[in-house]
N, C-alpha and C. Protein backbone atom coordinates (compact mmCIF):
# COMPACT_ATOMS: atom_id res chain seq x y z
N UNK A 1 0.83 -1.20 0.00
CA UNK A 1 0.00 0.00 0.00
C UNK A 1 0.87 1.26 0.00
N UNK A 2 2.14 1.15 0.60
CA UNK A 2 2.68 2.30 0.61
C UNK A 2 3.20 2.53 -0.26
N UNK A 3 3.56 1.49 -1.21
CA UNK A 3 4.63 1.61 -2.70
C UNK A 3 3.41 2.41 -3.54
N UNK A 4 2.11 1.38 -3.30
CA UNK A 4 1.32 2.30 -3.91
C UNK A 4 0.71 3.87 -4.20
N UNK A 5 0.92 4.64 -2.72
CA UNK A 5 0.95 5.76 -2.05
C UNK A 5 2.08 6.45 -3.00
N UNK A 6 3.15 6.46 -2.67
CA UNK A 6 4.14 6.14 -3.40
C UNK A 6 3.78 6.79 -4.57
N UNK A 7 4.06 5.66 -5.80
CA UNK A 7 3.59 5.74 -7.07
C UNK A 7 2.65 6.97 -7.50
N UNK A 8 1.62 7.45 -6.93
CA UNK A 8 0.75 8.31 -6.67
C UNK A 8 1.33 9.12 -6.82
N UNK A 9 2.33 9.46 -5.79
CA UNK A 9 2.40 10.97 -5.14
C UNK A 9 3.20 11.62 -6.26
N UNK A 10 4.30 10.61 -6.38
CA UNK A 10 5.60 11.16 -7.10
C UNK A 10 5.14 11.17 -8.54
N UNK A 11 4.19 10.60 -8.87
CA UNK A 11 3.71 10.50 -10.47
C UNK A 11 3.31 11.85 -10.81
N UNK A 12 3.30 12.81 -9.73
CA UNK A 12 2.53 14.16 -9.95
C UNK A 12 3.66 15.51 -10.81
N UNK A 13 4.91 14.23 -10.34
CA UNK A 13 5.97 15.35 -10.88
C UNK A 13 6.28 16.22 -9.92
N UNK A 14 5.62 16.62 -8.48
CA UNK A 14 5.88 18.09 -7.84
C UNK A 14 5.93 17.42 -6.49
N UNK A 15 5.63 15.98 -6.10
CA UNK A 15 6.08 15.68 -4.41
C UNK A 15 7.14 14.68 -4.41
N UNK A 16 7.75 15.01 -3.59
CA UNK A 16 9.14 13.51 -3.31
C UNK A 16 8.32 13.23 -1.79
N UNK A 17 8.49 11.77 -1.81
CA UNK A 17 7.88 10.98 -0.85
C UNK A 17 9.80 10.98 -0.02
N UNK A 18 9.69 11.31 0.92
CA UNK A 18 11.16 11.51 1.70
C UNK A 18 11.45 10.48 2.31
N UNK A 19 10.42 9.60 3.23
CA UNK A 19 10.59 8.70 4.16
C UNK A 19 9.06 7.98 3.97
N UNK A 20 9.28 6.67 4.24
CA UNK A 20 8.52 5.51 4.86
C UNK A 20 8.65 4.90 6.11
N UNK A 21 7.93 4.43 6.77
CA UNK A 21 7.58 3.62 7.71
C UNK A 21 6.54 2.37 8.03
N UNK A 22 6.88 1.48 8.69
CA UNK A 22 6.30 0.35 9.00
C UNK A 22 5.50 0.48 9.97
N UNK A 23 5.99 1.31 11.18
CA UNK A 23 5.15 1.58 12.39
C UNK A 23 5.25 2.84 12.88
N UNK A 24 4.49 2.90 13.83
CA UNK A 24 4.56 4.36 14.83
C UNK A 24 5.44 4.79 15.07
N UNK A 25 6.08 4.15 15.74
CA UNK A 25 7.22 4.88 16.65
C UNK A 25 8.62 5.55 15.11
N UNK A 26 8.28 4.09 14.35
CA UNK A 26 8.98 4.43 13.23
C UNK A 26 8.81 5.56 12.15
N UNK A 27 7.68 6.40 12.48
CA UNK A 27 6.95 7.23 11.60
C UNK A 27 7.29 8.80 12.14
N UNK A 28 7.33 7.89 13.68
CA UNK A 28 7.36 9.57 14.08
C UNK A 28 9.07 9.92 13.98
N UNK A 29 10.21 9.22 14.25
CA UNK A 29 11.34 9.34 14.02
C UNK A 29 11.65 9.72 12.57
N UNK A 30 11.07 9.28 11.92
CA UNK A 30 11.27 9.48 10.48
C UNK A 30 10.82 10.74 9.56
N UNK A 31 9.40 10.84 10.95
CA UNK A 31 9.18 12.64 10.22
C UNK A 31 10.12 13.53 11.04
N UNK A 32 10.42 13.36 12.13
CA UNK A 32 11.76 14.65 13.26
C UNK A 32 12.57 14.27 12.24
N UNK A 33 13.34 13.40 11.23
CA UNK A 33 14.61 13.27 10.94
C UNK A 33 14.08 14.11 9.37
N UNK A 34 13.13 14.22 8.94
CA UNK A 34 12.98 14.43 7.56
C UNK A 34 12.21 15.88 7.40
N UNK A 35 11.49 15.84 8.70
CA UNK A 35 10.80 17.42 8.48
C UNK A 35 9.90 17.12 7.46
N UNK A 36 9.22 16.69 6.97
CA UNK A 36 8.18 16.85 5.52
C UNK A 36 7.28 17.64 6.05
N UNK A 37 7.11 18.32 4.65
CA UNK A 37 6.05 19.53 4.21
C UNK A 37 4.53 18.33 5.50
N UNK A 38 4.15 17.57 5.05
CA UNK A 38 3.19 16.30 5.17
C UNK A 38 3.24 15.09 5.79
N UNK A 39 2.50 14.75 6.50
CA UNK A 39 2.91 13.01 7.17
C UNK A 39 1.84 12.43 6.81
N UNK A 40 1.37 11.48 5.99
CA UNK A 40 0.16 10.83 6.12
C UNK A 40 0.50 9.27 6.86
N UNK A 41 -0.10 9.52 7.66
CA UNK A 41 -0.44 8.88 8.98
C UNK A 41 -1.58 7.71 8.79
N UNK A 42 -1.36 6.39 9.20
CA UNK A 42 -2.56 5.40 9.39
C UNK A 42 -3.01 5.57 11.01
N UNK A 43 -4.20 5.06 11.32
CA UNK A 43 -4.08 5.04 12.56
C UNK A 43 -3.77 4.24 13.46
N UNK A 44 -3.86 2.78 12.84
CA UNK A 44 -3.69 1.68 13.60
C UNK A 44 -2.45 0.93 13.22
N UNK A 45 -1.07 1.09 13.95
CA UNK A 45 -0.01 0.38 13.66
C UNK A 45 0.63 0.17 14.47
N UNK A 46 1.87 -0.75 14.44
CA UNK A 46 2.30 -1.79 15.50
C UNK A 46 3.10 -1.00 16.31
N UNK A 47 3.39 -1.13 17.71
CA UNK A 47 4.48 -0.25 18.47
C UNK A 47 3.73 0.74 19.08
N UNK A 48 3.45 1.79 18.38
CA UNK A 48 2.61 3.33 18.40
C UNK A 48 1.52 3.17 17.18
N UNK A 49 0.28 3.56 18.17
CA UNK A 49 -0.90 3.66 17.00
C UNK A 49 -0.83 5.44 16.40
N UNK A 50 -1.83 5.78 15.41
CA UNK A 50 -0.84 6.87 14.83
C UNK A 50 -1.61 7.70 15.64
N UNK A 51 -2.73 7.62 16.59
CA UNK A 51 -3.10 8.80 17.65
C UNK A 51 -1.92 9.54 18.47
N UNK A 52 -1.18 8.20 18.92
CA UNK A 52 0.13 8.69 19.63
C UNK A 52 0.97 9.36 18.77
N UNK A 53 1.33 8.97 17.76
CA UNK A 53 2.38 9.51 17.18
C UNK A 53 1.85 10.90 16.46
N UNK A 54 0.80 10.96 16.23
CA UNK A 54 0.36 12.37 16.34
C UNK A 54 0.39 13.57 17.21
N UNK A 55 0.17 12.58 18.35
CA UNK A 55 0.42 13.85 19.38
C UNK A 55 2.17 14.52 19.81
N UNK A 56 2.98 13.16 18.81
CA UNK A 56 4.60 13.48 19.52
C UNK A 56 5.22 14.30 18.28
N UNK A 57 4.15 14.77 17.24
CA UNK A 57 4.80 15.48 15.69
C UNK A 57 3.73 16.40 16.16
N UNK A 58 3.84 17.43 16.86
CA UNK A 58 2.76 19.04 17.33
C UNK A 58 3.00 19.73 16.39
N UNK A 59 4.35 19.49 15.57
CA UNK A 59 4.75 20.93 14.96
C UNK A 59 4.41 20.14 12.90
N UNK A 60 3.94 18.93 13.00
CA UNK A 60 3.46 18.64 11.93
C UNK A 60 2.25 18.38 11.49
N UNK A 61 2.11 18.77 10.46
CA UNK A 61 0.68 18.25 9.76
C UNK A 61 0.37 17.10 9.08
N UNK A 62 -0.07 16.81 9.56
CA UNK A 62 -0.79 14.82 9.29
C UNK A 62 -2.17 14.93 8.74
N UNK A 63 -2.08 13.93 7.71
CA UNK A 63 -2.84 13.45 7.01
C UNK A 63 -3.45 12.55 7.40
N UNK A 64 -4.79 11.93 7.86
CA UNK A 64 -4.90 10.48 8.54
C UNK A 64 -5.33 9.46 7.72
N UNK A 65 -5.03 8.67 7.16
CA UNK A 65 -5.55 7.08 6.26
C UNK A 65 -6.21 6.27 7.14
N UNK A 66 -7.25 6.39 6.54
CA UNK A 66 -7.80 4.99 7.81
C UNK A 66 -9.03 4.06 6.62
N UNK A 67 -8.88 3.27 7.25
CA UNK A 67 -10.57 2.22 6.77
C UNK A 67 -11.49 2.58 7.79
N UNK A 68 -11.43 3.06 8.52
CA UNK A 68 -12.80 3.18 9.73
C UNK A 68 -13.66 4.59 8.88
N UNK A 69 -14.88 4.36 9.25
CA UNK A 69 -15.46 5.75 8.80
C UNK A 69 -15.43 6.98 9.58
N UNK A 70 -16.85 7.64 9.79
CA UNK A 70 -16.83 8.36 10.71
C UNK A 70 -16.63 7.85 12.14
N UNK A 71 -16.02 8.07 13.15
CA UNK A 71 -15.92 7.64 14.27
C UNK A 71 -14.90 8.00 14.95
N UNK A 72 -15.11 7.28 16.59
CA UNK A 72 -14.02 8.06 17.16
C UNK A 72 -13.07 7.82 17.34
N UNK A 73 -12.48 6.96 16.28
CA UNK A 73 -11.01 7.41 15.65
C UNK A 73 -10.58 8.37 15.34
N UNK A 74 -11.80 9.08 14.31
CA UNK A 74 -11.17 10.23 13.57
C UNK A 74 -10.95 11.32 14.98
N UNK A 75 -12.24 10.99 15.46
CA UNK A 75 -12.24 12.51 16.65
C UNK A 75 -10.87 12.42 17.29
N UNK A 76 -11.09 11.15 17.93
CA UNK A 76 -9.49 11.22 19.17
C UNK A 76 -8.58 11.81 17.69
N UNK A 77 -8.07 11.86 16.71
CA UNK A 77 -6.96 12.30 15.82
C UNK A 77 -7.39 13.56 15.94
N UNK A 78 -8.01 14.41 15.68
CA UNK A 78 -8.24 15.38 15.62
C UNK A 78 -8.07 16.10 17.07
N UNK A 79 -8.65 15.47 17.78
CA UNK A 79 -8.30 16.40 19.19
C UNK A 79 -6.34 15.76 18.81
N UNK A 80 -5.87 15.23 18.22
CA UNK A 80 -4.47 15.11 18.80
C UNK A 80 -3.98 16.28 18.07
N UNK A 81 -4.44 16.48 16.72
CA UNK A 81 -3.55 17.49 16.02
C UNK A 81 -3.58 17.40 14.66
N UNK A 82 -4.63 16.30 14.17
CA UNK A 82 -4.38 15.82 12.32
C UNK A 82 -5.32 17.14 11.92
N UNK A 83 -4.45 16.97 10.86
CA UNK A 83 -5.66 18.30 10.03
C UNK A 83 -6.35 18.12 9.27
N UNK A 84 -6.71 16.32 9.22
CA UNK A 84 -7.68 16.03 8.24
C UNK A 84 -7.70 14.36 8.13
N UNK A 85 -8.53 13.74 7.26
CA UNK A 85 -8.61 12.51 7.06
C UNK A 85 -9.34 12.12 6.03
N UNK A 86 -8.52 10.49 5.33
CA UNK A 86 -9.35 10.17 4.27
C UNK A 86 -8.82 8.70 4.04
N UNK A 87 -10.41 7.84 3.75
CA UNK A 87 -9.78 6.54 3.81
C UNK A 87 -8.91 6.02 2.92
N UNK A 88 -8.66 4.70 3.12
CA UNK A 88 -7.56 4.20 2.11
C UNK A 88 -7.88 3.97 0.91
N UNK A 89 -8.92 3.86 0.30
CA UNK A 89 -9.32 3.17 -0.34
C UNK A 89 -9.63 4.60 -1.42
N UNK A 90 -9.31 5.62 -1.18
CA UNK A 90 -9.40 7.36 -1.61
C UNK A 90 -9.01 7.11 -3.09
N UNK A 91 -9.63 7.94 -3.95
CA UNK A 91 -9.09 7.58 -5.92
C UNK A 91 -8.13 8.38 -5.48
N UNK A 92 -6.78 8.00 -6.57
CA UNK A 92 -5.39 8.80 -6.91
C UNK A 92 -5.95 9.91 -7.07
N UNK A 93 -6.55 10.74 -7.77
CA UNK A 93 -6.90 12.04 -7.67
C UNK A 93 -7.09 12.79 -6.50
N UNK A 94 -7.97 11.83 -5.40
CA UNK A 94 -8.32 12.64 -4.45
C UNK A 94 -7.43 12.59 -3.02
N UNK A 95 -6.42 11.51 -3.15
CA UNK A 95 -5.30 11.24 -2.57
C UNK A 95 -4.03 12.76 -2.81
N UNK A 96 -4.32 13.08 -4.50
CA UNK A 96 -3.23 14.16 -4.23
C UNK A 96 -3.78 15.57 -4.05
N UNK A 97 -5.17 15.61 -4.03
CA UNK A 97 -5.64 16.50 -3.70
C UNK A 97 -5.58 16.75 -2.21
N UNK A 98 -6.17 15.92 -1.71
CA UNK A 98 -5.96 16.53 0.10
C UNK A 98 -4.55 16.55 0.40
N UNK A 99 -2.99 15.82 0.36
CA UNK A 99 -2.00 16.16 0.52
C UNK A 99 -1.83 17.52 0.32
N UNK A 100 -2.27 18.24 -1.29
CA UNK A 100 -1.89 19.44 -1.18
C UNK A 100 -2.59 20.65 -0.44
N UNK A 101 -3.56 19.96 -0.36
CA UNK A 101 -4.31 20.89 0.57
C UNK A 101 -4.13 21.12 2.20
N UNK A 102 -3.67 19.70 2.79
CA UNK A 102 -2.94 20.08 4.19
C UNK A 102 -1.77 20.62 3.95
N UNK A 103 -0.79 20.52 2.73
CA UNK A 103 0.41 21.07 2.41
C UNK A 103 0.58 22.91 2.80
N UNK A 104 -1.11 23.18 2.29
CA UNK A 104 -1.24 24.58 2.16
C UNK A 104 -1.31 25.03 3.29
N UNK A 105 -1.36 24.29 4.49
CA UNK A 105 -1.73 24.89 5.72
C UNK A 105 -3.08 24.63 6.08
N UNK A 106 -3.98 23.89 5.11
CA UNK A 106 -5.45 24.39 5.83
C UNK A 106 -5.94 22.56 6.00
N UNK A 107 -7.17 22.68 6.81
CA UNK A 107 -7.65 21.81 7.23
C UNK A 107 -8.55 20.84 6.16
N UNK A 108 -8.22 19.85 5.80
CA UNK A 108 -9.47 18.98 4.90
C UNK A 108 -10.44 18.74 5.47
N UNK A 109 -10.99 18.57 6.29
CA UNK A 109 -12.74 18.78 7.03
C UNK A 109 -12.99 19.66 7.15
N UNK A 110 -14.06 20.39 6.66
CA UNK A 110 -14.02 22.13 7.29
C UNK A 110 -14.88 22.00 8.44
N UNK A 111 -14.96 22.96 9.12
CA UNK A 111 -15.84 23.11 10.59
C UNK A 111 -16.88 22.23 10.93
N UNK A 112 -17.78 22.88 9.54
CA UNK A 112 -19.11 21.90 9.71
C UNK A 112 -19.49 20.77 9.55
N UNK A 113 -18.28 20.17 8.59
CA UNK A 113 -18.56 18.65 8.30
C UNK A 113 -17.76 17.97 9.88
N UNK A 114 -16.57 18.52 10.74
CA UNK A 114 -16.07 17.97 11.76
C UNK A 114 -17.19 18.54 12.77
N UNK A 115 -17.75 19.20 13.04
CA UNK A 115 -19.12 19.03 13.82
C UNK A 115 -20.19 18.43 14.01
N UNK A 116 -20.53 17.95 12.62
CA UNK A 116 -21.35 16.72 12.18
C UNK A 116 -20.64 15.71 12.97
N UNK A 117 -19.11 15.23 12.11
CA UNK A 117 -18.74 13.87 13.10
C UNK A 117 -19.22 14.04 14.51
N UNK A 118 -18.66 15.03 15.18
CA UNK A 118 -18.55 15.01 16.61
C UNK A 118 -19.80 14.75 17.25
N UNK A 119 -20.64 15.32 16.32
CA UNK A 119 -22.66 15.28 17.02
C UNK A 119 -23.04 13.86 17.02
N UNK A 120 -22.22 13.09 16.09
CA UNK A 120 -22.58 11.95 15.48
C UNK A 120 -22.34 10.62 16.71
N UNK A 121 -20.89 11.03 17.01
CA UNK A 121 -20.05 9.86 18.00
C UNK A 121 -19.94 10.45 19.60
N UNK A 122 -21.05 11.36 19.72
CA UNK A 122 -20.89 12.33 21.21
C UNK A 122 -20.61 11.44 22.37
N UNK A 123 -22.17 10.48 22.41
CA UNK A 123 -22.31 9.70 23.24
C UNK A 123 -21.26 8.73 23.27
N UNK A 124 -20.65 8.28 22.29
CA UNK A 124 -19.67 6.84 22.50
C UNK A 124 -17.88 7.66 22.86
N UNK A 125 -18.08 9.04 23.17
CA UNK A 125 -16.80 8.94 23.41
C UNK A 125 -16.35 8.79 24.93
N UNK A 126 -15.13 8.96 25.41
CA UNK A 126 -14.94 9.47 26.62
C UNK A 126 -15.31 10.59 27.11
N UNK A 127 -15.26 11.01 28.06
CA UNK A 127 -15.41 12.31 28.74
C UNK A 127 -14.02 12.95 28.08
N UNK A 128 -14.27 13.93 27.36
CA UNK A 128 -12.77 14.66 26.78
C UNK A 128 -12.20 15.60 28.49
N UNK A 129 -10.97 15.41 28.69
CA UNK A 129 -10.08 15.46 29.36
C UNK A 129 -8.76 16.80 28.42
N UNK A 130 -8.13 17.69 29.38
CA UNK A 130 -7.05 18.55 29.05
C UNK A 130 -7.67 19.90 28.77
N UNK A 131 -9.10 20.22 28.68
CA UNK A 131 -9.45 21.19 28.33
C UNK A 131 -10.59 21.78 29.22
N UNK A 132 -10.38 23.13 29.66
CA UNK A 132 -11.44 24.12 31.04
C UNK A 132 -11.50 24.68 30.13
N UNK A 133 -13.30 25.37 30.93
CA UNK A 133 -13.18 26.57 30.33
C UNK A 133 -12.39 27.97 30.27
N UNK A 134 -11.42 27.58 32.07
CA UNK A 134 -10.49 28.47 31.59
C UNK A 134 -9.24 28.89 30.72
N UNK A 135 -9.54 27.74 29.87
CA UNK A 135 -8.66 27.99 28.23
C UNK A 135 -9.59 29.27 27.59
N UNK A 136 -10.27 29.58 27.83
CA UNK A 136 -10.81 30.82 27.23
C UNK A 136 -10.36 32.26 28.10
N UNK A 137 -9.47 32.26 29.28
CA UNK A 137 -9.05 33.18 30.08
C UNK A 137 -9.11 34.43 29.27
N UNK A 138 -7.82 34.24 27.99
CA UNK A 138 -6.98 34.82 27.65
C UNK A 138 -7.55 35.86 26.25
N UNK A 139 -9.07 35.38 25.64
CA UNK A 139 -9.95 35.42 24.98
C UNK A 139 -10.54 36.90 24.78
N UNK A 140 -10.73 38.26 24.18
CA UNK A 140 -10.95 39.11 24.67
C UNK A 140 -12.67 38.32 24.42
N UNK A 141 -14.05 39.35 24.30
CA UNK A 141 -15.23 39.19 24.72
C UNK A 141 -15.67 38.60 22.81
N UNK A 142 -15.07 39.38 22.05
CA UNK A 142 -15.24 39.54 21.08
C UNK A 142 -14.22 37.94 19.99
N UNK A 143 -13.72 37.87 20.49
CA UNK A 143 -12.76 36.51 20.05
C UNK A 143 -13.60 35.37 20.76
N UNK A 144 -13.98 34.95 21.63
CA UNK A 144 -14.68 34.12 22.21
C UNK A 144 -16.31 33.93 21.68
N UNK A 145 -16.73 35.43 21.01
CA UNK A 145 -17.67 34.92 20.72
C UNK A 145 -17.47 34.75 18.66
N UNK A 146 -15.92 35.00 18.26
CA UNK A 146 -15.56 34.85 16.89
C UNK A 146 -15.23 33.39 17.34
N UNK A 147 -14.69 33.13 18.19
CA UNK A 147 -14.53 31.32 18.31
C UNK A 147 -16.05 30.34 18.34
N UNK A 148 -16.98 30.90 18.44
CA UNK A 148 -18.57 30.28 19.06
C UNK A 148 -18.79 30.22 17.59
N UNK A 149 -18.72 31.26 17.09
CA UNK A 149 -19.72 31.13 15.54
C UNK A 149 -18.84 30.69 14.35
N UNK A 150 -17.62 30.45 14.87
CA UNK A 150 -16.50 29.73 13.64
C UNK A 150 -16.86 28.05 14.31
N UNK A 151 -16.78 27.84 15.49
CA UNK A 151 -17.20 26.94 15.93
C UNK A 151 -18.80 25.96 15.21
N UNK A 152 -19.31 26.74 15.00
CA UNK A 152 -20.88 26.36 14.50
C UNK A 152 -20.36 26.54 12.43
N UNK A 153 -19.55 26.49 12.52
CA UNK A 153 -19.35 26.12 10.87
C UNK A 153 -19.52 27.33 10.11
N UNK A 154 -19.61 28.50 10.99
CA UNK A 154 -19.67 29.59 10.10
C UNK A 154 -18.31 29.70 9.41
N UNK A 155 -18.29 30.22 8.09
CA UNK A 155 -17.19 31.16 7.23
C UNK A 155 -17.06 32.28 7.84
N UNK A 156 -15.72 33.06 7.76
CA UNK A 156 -15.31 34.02 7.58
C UNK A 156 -16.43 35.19 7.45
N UNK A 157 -17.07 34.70 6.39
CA UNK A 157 -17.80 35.93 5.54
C UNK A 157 -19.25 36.12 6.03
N UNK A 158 -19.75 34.74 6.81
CA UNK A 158 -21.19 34.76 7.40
C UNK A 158 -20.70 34.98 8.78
N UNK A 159 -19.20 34.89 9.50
CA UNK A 159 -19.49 35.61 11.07
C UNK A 159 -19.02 36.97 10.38
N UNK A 160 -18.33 37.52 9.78
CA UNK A 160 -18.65 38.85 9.12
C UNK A 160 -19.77 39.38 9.03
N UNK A 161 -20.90 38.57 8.44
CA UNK A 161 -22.04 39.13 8.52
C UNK A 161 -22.72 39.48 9.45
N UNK A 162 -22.43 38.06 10.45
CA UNK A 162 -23.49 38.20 11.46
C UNK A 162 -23.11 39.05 12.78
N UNK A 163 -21.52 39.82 12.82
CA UNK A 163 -21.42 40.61 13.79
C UNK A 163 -20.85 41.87 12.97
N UNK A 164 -21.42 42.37 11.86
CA UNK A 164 -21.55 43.57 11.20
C UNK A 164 -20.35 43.90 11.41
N UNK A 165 -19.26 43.15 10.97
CA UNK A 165 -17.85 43.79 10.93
C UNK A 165 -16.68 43.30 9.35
N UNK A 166 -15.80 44.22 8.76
CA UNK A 166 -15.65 43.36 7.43
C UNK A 166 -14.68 42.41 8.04
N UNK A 167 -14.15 41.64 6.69
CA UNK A 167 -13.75 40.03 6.39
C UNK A 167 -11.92 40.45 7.15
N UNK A 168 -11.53 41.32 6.78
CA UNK A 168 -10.08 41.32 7.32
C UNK A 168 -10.44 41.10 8.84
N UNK A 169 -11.22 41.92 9.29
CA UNK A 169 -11.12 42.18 10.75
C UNK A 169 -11.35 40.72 11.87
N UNK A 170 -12.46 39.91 11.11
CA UNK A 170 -12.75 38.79 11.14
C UNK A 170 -11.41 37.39 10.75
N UNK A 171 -10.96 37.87 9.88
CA UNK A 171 -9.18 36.87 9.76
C UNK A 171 -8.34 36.96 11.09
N UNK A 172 -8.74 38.24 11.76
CA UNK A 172 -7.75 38.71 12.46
C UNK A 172 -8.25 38.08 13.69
N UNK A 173 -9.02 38.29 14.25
CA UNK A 173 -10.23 37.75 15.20
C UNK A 173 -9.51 36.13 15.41
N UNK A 174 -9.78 35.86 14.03
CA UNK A 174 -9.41 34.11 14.30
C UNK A 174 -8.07 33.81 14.02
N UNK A 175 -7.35 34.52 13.96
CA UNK A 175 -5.77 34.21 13.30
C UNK A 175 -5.87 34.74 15.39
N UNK A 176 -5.74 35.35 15.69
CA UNK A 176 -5.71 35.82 17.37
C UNK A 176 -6.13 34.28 18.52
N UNK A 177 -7.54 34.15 18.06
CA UNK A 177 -8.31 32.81 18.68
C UNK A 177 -7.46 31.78 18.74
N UNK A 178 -6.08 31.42 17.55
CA UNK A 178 -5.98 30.29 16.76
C UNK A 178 -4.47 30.12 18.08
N UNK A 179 -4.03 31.54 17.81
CA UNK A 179 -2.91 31.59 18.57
C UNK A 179 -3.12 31.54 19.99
N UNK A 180 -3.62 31.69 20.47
CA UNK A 180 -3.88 32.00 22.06
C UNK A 180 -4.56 30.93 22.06
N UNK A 181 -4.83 30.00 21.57
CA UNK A 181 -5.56 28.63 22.57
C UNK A 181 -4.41 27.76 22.01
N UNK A 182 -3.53 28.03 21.37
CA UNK A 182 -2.57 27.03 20.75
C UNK A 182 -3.30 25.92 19.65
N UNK A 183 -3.68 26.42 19.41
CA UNK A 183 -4.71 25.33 17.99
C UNK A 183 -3.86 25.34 16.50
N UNK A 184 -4.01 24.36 15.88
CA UNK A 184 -3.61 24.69 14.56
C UNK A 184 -3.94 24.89 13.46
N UNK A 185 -5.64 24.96 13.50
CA UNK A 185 -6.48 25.29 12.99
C UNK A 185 -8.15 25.78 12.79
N UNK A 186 -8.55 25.67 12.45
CA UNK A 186 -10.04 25.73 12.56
C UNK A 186 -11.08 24.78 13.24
N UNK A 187 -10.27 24.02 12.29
CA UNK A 187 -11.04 21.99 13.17
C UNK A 187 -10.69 21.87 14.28
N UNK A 188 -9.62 22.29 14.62
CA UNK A 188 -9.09 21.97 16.42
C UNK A 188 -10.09 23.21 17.19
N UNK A 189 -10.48 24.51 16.36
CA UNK A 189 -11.19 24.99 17.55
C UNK A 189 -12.34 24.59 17.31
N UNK A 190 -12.97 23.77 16.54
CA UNK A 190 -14.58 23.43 16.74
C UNK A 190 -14.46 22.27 17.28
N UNK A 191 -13.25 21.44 17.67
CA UNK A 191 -13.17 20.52 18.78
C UNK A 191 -13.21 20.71 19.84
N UNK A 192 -12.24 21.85 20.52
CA UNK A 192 -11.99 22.14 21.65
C UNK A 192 -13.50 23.30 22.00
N UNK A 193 -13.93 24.03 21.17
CA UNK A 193 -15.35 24.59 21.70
C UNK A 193 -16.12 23.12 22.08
N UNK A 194 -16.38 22.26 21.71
CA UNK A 194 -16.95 20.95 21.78
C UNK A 194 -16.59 20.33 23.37
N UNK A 195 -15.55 20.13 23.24
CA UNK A 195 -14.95 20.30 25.01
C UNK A 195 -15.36 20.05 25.67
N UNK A 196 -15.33 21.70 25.60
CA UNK A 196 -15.45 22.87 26.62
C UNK A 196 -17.12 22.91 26.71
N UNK A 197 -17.64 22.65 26.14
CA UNK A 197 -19.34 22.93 26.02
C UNK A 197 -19.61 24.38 25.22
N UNK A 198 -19.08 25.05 24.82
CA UNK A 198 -19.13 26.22 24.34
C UNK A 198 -20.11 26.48 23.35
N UNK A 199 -20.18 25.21 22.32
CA UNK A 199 -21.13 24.26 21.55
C UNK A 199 -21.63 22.89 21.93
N UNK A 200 -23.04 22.79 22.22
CA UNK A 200 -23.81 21.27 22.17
C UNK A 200 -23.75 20.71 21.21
N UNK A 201 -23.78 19.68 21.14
CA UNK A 201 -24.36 18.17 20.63
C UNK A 201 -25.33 18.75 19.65
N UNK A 202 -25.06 18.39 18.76
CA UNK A 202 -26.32 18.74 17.90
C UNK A 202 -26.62 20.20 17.58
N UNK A 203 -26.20 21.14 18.08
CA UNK A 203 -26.27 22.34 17.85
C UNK A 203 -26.28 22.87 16.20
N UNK A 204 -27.40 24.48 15.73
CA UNK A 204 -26.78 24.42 14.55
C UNK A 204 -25.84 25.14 14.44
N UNK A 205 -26.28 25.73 12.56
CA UNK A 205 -24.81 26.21 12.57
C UNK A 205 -25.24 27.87 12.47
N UNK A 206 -26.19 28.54 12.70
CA UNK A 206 -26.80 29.53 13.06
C UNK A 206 -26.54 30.16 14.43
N UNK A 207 -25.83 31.25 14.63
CA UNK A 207 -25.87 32.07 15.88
C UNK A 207 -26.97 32.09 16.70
N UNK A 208 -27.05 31.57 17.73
CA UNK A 208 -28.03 32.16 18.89
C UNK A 208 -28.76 33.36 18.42
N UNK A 209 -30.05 33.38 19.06
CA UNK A 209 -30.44 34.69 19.39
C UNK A 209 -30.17 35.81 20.37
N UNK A 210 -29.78 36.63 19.74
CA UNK A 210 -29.30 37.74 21.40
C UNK A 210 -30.12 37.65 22.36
């Protein structure tokens, strides 16, 4: 599977596959020694499953491969730090599409589809653990409530709308949110609002009423 991966990537002409691995522990040594732009990550492998080894690459972006569907596999990855996921079984096209797209920095689930999961597998998870609400200390009034409605799957351009302010000011808002809770993206804060309770179960994706 990986030769196959492989074959894929480099057929594009524009990625070198740097390193392989057999297992966890072997994956995560292999991305500290190689640095890649990308890690695509399985979740279930011998030694270290790739939840762990996700959480020991903070400063990388992982791709997750899995055969499981929605579930809380994907979630526990996501609270670790992946910025996305897609099964194995993904067409070559859409295999080099999400690489380049975590490449770019941004998340392959956007908000609302990782809110869906989470509404989906609420009940079967653990009690999530590492996160108070006083992770929001640091939050001014106005970032906390740009974290609530990015949280609920809003864009940029609809919490723009909905707190009558333009689109830069709103980047800024969440480029601020992103840094001060230590997140690495968007998906990690509609996890960690999830938490925290900040957002219910099932909640939509529509602002409260004042």
């Amino acid at each position: 599977m990986r030769a196959g991966f492989r074959a894929v990537l480099e057929a594009t002409g524009q990625m070198e596959v740097v390193a392989e691995a057999g297992d966890g522990l072997e994956a995560v040594s292999a991305a500290r020694a190689t640095k890649p732009d990308v890690v695509l990550m399985d979740i279930r492998m011998p030694n270290l499953d790739g939840i762990e080894a996700i959480r020991r690459l903070p400063h990388h972006r992982v791709l997750i491969l899995t055969t499981f569907g929605l579930d809380e596999y994907i979630v526990e990855a996501l609270r670790a730090g992946a910025s996305g996921f897609i099964t194995k079984d993904v067409p070559a096209d859409e295999l080099v599409r999400a690489v380049r797209v975590v490449a770019a920095g941004e998340a392959l689930l956007t908000p609302a589809v990782t809110r869906q999961l989470l509404d989906r597998v609420a009940r079967r998870l653990p009690a999530p653990v590492g996160h108070t609400p006083d992770s929001l200390a640091e939050l001014t009034d106005r970032e906390r409530e740009v974290l609530e409605l990015l949280a609920r799957g809003m864009s940029n351009a609809e919490i723009a709308d909905a707190l009558v302010v333009g689109d830069a000011t709103v980047k800024t808002h969440v480029s601020n949110v992103l840094m001060k809770l230590g997140l690495r993206d968007r998906v990690q804060a509609v996890v960690l609002a999830y938490e925290i309770g900040l957002v219910k179960p099932g909640a939509g994706t529509q602002p409260p009423p004042p």
